[in-house]
N, C-alpha and C. Protein backbone atom coordinates (compact mmCIF):
# COMPACT_ATOMS: atom_id res chain seq x y z
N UNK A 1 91.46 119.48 101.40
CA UNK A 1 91.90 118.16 100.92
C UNK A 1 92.69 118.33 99.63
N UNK A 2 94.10 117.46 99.70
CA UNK A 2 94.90 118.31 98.18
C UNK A 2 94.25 117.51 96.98
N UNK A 3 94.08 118.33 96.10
CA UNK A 3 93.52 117.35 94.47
C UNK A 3 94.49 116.46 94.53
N UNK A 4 93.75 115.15 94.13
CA UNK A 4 94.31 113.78 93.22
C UNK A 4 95.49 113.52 94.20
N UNK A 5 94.96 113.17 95.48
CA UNK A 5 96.28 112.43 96.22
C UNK A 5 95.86 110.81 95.98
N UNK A 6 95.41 110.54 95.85
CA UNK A 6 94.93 109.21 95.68
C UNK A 6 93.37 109.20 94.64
N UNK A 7 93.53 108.49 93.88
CA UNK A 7 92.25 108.39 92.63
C UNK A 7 91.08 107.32 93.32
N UNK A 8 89.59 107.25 93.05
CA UNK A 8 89.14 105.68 93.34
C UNK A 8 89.42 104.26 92.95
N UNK A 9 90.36 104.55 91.67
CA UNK A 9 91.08 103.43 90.76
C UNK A 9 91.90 103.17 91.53
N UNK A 10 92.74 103.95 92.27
CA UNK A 10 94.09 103.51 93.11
C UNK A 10 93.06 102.69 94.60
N UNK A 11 92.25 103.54 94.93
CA UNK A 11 91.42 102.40 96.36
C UNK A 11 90.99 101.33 95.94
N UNK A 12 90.28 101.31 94.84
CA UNK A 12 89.12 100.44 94.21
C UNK A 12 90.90 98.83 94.26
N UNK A 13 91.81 99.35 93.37
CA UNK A 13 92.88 98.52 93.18
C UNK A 13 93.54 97.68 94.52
N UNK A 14 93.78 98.74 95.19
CA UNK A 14 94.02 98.02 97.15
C UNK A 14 93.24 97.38 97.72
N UNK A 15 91.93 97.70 97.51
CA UNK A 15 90.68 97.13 98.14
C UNK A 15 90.38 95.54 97.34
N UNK A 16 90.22 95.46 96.36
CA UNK A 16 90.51 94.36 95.58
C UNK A 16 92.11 93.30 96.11
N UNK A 17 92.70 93.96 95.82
CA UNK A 17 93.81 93.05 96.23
C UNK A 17 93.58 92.71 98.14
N UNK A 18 93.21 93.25 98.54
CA UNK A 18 93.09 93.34 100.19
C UNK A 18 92.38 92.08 100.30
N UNK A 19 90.57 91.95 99.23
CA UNK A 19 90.01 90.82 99.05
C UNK A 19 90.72 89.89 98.57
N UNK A 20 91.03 89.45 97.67
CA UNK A 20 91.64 88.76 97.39
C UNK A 20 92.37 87.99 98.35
N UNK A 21 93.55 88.54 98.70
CA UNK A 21 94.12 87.65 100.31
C UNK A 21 93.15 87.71 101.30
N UNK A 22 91.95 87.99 101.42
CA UNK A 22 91.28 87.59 102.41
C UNK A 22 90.58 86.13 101.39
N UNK A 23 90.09 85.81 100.11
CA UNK A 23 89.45 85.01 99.66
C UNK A 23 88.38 85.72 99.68
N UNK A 24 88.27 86.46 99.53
CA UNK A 24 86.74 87.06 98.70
C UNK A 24 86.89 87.83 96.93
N UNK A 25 86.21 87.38 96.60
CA UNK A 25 86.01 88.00 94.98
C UNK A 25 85.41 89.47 94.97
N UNK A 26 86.59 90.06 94.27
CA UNK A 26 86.53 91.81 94.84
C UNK A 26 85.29 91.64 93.55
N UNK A 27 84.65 91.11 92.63
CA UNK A 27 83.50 91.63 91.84
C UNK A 27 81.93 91.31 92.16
N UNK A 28 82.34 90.02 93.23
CA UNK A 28 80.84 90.06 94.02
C UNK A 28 80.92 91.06 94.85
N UNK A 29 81.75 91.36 95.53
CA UNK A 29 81.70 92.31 96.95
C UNK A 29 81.16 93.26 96.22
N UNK A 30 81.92 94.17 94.87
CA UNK A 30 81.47 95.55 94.33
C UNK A 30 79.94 95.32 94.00
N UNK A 31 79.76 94.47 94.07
CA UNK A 31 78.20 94.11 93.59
C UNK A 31 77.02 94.78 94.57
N UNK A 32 78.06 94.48 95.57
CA UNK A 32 76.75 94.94 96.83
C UNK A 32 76.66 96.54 96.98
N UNK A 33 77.63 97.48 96.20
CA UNK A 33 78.22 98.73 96.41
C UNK A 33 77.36 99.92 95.10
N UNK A 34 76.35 100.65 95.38
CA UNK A 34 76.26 101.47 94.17
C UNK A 34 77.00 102.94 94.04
N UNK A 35 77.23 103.78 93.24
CA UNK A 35 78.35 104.77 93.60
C UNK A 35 77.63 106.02 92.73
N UNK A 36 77.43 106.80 94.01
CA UNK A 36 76.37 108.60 93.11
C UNK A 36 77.09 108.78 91.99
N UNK A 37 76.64 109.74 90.98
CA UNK A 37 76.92 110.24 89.98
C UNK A 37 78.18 111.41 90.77
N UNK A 38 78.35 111.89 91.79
CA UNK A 38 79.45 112.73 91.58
C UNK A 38 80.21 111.78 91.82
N UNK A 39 80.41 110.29 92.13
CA UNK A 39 81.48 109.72 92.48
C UNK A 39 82.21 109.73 93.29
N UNK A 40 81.92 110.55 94.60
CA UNK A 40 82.89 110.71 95.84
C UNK A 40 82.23 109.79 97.10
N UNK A 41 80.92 109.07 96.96
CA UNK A 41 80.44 108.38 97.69
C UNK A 41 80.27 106.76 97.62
N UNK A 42 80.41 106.07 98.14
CA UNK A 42 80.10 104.85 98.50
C UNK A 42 78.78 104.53 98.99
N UNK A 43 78.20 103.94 98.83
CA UNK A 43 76.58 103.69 99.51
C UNK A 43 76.21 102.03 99.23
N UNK A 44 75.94 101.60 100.33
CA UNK A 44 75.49 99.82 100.30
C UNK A 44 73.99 100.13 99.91
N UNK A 45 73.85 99.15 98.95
CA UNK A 45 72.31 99.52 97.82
C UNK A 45 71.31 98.20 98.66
C-alpha cells in the first residue's frame, strides 16, 4: 500500500461532506465511531 495516498483527514473531510448532502450531522454520526490508538481502524463502539 503506497505511504500517504490519502490521510484520515482527507476521508474523515469526504465523509462529512457526503453527510451533509445526505442531511445527517457528520458530528453525531462520528459519535457513534471510536478509533484504536494506531489509528488505522474504525470500530462502531
Amino acid at each position: 500500500m503506497p505511504e500517504q495516498l490519502v490521510t484520515f483527514g482527507d476521508v474523515k473531510k469526504a465523509a462529512d461532506r457526503t453527510l451533509k448532502e445526505m442531511g445527517i450531522n457528520p458530528q453525531d454520526e462520528w459519535k457513534n465511531y471510536s478509533f484504536s490508538d494506531a489509528g488505522d481502524d474504525l470500530a462502531l463502539s
